[in-house]
N, C-alpha and C. Protein backbone atom coordinates (compact mmCIF):
# COMPACT_ATOMS: atom_id res chain seq x y z
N UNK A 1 -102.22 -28.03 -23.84
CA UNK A 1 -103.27 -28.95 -23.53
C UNK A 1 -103.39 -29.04 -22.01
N UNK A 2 -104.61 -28.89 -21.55
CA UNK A 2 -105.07 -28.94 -20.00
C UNK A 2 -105.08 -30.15 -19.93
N UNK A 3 -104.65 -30.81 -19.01
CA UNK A 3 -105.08 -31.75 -18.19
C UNK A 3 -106.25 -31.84 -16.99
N UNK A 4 -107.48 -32.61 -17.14
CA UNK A 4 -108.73 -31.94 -16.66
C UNK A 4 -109.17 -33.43 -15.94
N UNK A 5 -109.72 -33.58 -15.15
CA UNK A 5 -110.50 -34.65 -14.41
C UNK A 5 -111.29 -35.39 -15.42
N UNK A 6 -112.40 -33.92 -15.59
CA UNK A 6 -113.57 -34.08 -16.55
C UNK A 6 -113.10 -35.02 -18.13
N UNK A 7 -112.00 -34.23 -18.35
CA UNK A 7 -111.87 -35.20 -19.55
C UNK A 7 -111.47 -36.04 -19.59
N UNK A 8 -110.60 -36.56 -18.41
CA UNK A 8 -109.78 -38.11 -18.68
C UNK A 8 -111.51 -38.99 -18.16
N UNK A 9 -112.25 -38.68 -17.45
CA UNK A 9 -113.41 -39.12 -17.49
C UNK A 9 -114.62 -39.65 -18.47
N UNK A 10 -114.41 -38.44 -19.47
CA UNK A 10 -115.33 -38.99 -20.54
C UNK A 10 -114.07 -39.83 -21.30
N UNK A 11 -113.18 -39.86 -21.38
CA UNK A 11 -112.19 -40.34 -22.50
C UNK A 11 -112.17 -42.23 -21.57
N UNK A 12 -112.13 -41.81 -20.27
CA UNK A 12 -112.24 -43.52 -19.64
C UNK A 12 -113.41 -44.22 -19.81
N UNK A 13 -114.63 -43.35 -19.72
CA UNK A 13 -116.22 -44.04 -19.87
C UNK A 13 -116.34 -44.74 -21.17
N UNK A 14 -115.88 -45.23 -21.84
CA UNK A 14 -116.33 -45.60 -23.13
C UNK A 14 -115.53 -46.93 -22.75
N UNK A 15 -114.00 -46.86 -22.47
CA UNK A 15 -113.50 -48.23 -22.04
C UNK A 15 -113.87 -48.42 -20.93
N UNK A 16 -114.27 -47.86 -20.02
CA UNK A 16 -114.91 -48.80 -18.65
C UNK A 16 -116.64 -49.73 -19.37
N UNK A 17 -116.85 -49.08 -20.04
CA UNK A 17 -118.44 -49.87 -20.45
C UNK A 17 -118.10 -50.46 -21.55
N UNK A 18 -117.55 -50.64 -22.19
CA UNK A 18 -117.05 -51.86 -23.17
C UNK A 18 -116.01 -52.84 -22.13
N UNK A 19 -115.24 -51.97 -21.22
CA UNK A 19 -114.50 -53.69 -20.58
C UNK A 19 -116.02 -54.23 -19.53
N UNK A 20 -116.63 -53.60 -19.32
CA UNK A 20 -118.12 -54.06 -17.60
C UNK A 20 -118.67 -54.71 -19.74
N UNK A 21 -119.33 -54.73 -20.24
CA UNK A 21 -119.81 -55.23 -21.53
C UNK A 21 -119.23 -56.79 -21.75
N UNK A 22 -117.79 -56.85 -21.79
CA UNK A 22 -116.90 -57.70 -22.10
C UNK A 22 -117.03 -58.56 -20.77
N UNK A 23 -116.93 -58.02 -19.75
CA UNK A 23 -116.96 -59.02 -18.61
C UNK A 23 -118.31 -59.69 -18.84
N UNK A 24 -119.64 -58.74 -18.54
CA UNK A 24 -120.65 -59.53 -18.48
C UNK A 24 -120.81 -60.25 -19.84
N UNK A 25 -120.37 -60.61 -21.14
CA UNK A 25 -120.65 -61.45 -21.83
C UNK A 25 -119.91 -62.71 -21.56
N UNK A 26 -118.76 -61.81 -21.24
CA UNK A 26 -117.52 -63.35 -20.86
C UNK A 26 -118.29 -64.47 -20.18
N UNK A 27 -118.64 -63.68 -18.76
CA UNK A 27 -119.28 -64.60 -17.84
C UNK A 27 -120.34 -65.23 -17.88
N UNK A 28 -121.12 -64.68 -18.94
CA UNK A 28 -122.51 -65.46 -19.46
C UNK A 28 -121.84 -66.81 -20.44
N UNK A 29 -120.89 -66.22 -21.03
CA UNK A 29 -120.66 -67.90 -22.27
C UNK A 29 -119.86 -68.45 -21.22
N UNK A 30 -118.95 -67.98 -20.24
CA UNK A 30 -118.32 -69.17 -19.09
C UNK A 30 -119.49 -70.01 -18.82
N UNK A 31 -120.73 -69.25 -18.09
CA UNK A 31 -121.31 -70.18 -17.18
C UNK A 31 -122.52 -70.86 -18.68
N UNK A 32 -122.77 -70.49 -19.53
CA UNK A 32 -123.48 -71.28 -20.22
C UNK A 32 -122.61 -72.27 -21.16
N UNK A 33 -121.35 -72.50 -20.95
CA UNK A 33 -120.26 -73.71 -21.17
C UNK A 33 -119.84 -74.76 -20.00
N UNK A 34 -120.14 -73.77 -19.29
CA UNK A 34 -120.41 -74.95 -17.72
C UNK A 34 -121.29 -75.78 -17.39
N UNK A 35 -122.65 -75.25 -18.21
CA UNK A 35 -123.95 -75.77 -18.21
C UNK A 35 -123.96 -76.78 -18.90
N UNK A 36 -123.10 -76.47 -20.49
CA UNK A 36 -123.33 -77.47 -21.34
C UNK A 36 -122.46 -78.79 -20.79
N UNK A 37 -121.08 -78.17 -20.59
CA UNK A 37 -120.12 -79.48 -19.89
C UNK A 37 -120.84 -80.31 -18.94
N UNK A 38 -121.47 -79.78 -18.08
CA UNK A 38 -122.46 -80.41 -17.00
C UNK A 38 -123.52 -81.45 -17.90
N UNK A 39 -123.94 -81.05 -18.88
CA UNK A 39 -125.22 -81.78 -19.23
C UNK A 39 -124.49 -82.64 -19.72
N UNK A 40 -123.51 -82.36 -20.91
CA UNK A 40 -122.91 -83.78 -21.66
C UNK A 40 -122.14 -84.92 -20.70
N UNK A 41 -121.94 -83.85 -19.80
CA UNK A 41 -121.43 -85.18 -18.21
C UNK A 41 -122.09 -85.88 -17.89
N UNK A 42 -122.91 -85.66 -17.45
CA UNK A 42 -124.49 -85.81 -16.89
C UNK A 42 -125.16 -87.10 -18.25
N UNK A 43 -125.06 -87.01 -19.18
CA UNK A 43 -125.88 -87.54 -20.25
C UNK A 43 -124.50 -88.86 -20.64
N UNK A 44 -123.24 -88.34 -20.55
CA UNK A 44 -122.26 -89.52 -20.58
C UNK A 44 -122.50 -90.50 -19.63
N UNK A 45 -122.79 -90.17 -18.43
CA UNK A 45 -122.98 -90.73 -16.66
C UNK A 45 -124.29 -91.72 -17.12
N UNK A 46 -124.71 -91.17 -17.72
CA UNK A 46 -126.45 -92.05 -17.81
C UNK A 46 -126.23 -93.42 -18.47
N UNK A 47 -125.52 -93.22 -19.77
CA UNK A 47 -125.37 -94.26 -20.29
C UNK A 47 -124.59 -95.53 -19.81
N UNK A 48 -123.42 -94.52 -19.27
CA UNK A 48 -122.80 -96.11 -18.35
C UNK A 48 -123.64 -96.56 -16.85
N UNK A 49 -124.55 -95.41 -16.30
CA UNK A 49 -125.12 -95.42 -15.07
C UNK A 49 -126.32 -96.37 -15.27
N UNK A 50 -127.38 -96.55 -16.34
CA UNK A 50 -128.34 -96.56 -16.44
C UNK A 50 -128.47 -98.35 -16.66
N UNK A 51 -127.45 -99.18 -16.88
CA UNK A 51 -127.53 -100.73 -17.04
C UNK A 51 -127.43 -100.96 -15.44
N UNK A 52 -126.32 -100.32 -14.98
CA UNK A 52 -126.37 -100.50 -13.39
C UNK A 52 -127.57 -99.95 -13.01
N UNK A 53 -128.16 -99.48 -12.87
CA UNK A 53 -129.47 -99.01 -11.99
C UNK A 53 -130.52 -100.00 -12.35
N UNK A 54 -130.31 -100.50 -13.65
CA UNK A 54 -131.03 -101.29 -14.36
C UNK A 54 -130.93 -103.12 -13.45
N UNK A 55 -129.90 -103.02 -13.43
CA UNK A 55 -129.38 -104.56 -13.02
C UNK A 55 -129.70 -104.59 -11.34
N UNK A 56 -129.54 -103.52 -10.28
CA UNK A 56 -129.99 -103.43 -9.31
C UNK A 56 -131.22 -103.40 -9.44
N UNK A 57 -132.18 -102.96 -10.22
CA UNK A 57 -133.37 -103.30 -10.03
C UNK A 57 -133.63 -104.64 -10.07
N UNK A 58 -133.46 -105.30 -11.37
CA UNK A 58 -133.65 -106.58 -11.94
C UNK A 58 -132.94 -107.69 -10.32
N UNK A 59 -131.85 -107.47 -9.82
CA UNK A 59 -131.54 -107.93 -8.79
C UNK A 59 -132.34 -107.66 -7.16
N UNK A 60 -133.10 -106.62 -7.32
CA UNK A 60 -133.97 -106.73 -6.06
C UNK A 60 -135.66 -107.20 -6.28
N UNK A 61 -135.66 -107.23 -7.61
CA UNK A 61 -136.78 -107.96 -8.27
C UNK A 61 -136.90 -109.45 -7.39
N UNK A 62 -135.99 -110.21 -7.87
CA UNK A 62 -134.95 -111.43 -7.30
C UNK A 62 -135.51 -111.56 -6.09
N UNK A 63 -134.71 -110.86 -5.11
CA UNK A 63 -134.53 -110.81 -3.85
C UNK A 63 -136.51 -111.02 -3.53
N UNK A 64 -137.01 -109.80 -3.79
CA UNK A 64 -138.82 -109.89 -3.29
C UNK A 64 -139.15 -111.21 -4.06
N UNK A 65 -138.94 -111.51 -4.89
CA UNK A 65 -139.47 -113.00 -5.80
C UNK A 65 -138.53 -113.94 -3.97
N UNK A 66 -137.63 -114.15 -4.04
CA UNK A 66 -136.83 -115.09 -3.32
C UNK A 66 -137.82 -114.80 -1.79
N UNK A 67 -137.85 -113.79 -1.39
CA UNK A 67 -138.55 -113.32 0.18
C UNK A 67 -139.92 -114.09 0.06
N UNK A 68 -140.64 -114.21 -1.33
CA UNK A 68 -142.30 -114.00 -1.22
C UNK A 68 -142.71 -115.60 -0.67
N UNK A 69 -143.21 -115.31 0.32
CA UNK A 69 -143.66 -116.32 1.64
C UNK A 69 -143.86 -117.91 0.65
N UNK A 70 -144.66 -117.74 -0.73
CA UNK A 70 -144.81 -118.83 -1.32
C UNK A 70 -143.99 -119.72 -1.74
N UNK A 71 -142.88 -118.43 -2.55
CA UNK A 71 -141.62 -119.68 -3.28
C UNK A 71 -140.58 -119.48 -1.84
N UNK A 72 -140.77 -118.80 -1.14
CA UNK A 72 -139.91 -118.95 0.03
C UNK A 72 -139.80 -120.23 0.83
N UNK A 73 -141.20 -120.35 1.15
CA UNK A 73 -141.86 -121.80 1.97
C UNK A 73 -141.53 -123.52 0.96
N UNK A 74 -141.51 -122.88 -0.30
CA UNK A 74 -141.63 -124.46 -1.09
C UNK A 74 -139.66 -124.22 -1.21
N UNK A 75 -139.10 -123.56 -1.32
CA UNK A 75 -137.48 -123.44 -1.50
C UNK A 75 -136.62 -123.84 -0.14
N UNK A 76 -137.07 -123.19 0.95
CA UNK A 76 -136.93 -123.69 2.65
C UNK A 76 -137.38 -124.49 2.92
N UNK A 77 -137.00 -125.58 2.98
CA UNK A 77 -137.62 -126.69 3.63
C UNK A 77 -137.53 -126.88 5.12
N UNK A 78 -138.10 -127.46 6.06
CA UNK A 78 -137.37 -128.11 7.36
C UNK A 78 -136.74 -128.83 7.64
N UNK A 79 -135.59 -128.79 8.62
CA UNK A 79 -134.83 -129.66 8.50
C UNK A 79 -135.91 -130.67 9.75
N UNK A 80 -136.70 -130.65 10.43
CA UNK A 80 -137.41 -131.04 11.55
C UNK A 80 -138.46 -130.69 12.02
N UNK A 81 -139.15 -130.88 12.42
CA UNK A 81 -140.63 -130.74 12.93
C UNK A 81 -140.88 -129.65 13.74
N UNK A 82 -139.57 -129.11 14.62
CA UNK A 82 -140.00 -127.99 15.64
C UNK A 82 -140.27 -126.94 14.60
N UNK A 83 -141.16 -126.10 15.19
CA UNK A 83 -141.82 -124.72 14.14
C UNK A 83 -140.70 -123.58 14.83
N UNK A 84 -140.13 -123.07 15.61
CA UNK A 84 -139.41 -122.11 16.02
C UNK A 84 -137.99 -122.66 15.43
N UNK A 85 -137.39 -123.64 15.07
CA UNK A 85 -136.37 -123.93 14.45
C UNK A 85 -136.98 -123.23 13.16
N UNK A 86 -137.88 -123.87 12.07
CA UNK A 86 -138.35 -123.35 10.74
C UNK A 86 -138.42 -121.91 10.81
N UNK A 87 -138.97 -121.34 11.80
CA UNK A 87 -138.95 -119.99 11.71
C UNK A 87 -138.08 -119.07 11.92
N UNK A 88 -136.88 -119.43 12.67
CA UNK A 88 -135.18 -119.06 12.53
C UNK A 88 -134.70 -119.24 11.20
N UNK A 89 -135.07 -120.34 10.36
CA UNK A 89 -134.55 -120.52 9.43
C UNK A 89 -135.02 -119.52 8.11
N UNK A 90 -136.03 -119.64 8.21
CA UNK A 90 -137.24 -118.89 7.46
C UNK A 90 -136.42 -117.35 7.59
N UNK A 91 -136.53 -117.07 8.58
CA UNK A 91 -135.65 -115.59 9.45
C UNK A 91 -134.08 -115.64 8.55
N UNK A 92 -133.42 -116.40 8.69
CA UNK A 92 -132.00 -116.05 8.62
C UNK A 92 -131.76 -116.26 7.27
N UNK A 93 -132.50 -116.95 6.28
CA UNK A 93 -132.47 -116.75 4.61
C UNK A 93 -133.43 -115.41 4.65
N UNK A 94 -134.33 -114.81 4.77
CA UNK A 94 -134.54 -113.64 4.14
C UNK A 94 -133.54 -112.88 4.76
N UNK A 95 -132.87 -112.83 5.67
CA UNK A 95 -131.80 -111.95 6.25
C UNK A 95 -130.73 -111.95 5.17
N UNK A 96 -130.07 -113.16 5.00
CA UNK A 96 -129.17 -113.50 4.30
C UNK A 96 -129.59 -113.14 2.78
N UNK A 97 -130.44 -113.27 2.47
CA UNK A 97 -130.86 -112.96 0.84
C UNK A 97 -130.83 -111.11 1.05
N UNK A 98 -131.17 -110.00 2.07
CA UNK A 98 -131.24 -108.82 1.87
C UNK A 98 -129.76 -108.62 2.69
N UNK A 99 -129.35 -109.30 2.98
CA UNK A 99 -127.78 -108.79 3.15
C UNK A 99 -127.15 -108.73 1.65
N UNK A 100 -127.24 -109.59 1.20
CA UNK A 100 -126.78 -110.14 -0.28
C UNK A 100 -126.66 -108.94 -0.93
N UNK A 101 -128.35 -108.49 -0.96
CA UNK A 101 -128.36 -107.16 -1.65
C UNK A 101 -128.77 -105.75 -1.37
N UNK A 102 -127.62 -105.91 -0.10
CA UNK A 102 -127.52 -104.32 0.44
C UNK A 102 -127.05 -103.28 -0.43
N UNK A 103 -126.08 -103.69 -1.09
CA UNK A 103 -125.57 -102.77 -1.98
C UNK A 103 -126.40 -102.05 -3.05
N UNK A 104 -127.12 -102.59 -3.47
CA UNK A 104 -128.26 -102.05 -4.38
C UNK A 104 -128.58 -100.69 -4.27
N UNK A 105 -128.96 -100.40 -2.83
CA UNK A 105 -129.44 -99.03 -2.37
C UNK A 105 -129.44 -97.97 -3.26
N UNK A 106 -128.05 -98.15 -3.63
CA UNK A 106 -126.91 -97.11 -4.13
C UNK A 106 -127.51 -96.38 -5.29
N UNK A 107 -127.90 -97.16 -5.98
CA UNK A 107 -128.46 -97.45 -7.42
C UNK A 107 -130.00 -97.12 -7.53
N UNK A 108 -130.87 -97.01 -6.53
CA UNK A 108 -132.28 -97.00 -6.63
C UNK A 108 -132.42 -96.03 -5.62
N UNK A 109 -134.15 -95.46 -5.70
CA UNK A 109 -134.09 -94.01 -4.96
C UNK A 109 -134.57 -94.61 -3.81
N UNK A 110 -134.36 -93.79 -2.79
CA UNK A 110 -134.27 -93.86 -1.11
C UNK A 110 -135.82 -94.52 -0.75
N UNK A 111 -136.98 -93.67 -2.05
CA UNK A 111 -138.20 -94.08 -1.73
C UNK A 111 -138.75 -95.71 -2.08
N UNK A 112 -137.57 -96.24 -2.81
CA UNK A 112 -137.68 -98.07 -3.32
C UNK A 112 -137.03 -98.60 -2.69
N UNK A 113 -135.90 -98.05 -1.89
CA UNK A 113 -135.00 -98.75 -0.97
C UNK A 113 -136.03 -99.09 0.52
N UNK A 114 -136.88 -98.04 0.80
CA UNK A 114 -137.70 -97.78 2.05
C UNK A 114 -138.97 -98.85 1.54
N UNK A 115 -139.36 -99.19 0.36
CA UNK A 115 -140.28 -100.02 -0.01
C UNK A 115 -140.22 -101.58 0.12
N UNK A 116 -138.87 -101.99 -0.53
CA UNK A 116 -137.88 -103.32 -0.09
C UNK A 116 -137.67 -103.57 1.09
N UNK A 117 -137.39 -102.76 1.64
CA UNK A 117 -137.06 -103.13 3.50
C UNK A 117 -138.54 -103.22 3.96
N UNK A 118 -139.55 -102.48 3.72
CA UNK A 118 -140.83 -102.77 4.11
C UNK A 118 -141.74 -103.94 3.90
N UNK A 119 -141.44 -103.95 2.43
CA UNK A 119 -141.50 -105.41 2.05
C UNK A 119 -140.78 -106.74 2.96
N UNK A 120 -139.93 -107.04 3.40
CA UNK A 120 -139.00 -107.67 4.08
C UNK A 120 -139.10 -107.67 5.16
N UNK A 121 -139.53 -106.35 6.12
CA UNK A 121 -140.07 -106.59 7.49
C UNK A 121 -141.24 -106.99 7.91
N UNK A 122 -142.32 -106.68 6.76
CA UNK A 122 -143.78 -107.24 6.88
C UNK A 122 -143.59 -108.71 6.77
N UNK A 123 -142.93 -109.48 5.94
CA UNK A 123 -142.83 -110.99 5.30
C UNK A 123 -141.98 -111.19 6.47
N UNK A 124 -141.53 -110.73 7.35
CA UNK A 124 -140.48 -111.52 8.36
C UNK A 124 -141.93 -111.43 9.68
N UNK A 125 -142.84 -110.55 9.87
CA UNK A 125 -143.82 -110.36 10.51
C UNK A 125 -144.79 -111.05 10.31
N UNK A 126 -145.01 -111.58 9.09
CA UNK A 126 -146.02 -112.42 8.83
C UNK A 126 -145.50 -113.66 9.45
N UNK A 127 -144.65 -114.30 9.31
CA UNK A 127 -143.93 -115.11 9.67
C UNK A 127 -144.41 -115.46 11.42
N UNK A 128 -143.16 -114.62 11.96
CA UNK A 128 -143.06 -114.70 12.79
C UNK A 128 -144.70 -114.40 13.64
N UNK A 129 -145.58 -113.78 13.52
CA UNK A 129 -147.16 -113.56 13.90
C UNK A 129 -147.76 -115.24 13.46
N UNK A 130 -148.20 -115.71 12.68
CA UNK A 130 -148.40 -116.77 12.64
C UNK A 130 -147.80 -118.00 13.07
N UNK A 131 -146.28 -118.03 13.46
CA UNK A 131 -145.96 -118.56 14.58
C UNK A 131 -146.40 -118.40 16.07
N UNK A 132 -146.79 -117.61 16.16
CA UNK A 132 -147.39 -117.11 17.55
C UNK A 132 -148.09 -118.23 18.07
N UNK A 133 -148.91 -118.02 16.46
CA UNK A 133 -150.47 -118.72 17.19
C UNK A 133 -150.27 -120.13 18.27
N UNK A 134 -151.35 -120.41 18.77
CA UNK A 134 -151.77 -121.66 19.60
C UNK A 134 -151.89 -122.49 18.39
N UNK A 135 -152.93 -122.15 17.30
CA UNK A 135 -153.03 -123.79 16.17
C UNK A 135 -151.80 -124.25 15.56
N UNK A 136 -150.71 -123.81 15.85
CA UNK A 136 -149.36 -123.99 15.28
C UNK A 136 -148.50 -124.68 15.94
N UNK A 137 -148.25 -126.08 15.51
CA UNK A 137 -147.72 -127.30 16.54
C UNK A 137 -146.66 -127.58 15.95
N UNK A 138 -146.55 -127.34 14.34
CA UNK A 138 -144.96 -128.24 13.67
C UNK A 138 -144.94 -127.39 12.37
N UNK A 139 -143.70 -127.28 12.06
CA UNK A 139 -143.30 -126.85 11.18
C UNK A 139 -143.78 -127.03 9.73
N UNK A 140 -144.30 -128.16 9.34
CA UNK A 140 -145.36 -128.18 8.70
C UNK A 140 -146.38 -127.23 8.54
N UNK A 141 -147.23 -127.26 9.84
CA UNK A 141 -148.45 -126.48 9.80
C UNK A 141 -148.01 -125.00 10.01
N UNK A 142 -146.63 -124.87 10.91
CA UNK A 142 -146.55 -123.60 9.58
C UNK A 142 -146.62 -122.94 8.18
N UNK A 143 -146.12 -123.73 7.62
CA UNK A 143 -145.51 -123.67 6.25
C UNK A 143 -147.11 -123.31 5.92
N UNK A 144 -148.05 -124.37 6.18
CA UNK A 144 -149.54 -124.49 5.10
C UNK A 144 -150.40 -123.38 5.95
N UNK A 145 -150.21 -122.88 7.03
CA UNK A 145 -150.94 -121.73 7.39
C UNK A 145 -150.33 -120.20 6.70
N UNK A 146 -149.08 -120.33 6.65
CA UNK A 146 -148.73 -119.42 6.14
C UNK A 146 -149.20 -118.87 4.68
N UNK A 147 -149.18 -120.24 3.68
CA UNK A 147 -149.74 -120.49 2.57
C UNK A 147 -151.30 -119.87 2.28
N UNK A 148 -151.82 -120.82 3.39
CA UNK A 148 -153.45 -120.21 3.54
C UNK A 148 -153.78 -118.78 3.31
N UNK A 149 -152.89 -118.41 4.27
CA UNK A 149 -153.48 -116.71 4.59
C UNK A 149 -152.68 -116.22 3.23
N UNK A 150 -151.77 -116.42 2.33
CA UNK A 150 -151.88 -115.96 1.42
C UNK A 150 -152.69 -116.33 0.43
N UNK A 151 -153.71 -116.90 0.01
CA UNK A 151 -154.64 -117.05 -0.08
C UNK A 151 -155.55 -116.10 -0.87
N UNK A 152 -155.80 -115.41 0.61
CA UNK A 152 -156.53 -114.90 1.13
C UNK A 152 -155.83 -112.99 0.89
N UNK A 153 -154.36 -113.20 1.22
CA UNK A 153 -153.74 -111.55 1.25
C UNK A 153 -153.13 -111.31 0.30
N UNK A 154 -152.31 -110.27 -0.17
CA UNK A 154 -151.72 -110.09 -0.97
C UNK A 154 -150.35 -110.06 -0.10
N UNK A 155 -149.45 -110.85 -0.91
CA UNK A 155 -147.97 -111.03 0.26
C UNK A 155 -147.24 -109.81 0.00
N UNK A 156 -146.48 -109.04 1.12
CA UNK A 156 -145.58 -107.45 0.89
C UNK A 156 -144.91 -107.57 0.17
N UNK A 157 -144.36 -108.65 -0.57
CA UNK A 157 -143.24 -108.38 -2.02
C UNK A 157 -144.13 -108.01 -2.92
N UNK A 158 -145.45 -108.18 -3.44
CA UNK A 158 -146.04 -107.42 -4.86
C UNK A 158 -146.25 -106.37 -4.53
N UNK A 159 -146.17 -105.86 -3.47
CA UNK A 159 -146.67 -104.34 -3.21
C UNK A 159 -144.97 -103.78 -3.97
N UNK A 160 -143.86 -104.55 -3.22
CA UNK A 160 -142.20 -103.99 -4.06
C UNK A 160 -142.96 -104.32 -5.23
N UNK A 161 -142.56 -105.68 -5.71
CA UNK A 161 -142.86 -105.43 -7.48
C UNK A 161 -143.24 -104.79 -7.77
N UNK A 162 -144.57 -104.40 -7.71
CA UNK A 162 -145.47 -103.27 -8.36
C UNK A 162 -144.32 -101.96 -8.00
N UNK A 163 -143.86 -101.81 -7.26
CA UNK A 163 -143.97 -99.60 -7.14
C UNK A 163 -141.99 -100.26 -7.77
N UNK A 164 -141.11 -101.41 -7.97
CA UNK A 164 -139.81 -101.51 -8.71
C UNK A 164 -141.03 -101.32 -10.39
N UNK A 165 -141.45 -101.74 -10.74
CA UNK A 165 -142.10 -101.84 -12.22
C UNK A 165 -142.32 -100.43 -12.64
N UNK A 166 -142.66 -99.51 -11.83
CA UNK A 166 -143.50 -98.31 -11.72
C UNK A 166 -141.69 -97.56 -11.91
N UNK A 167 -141.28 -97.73 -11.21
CA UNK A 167 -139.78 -97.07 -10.84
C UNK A 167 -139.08 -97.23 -12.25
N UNK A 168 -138.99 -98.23 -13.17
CA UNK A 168 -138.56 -99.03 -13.99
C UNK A 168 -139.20 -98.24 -15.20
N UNK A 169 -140.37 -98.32 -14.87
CA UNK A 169 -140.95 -97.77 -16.08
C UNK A 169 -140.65 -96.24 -16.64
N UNK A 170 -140.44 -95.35 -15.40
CA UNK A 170 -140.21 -94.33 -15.98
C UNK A 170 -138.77 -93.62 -16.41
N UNK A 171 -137.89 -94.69 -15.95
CA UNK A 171 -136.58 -94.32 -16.29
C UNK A 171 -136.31 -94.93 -17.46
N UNK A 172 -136.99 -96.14 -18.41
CA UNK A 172 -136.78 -96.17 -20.10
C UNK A 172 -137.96 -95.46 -20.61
């Protein structure tokens, strides 16, 4: 019996393409068991994830209800007549109410987190702009000018409500 190149060649080709066969199936059911582990992770994560995302919403709901200039103004009272005291005060509870619920973030997407803070800097702007004015002598006539012009506007927390409802809606 010769010993030949040629033949240990054809005699190897049959196990080199059944083991390259064996690999590429291996590696197809590895990574389509990785896929599945991933999804049932992924779908375990939701269920415990999804009351929390839920409850941060329902909790920054809160917060824009607590900010909105109306129940803000009748919940803050003055302690005194100067209007730049009321409007520190006015200032340091919506501060204090979105410190409260910084943590939230976490839980809601970057584009509702950027909506809440917008909400919150407009209502601290409204504020503080209508203090400005000259017709504004006491803390009082803050409070009822502020009132007025909502009225008249739509205050920056329903703009949050609306796009948290929208957010809300499509995740049940």
């Amino acid at each position: 019996m010769e010993f030949n190149l040629t033949n240990l060649a054809f005699n190897l080709l049959p196990a080199i393409i059944v083991a390259l066969l064996a690999y590429y199936f291996f590696s197809q059911y590895t990574r389509t068991e990785e896929g599945r582990r991933r999804f049932l992770l992924h779908k375990a994560n939701q269920v415990t994830a999804l009351p929390q995302r839920l409850q941060a919403y329902e909790r920054l709901t809160l917060f824009l209800e607590r900010i909105s200039p109306d129940n803000l103004l009748i919940r803050v009272k003055p302690y005194n007549d100067d209007k730049y005291d009321y409007e520190g005060l006015l200032l340091r509870t919506i501060e204090q109410e979105f410190e409260h619920n910084l943590a939230q973030q976490i839980y809601v997407t970057e584009e509702c987190w950027n909506v809440i803070r917008t909400a919150k800097n407009a209502t601290i702007s409204i504020i503080r702009k209508t203090n400005m004015s000259d017709k504004i002598d006491s803390s009082d006539r803050l409070r009822e000018t502020i009132l007025q012009d909502l009225m008249d506007n739509q205050a920056p927390s329903e703009a949050g409500l609306s796009y948290i409802k929208k957010e809300v809606g499509e995740l049940i």
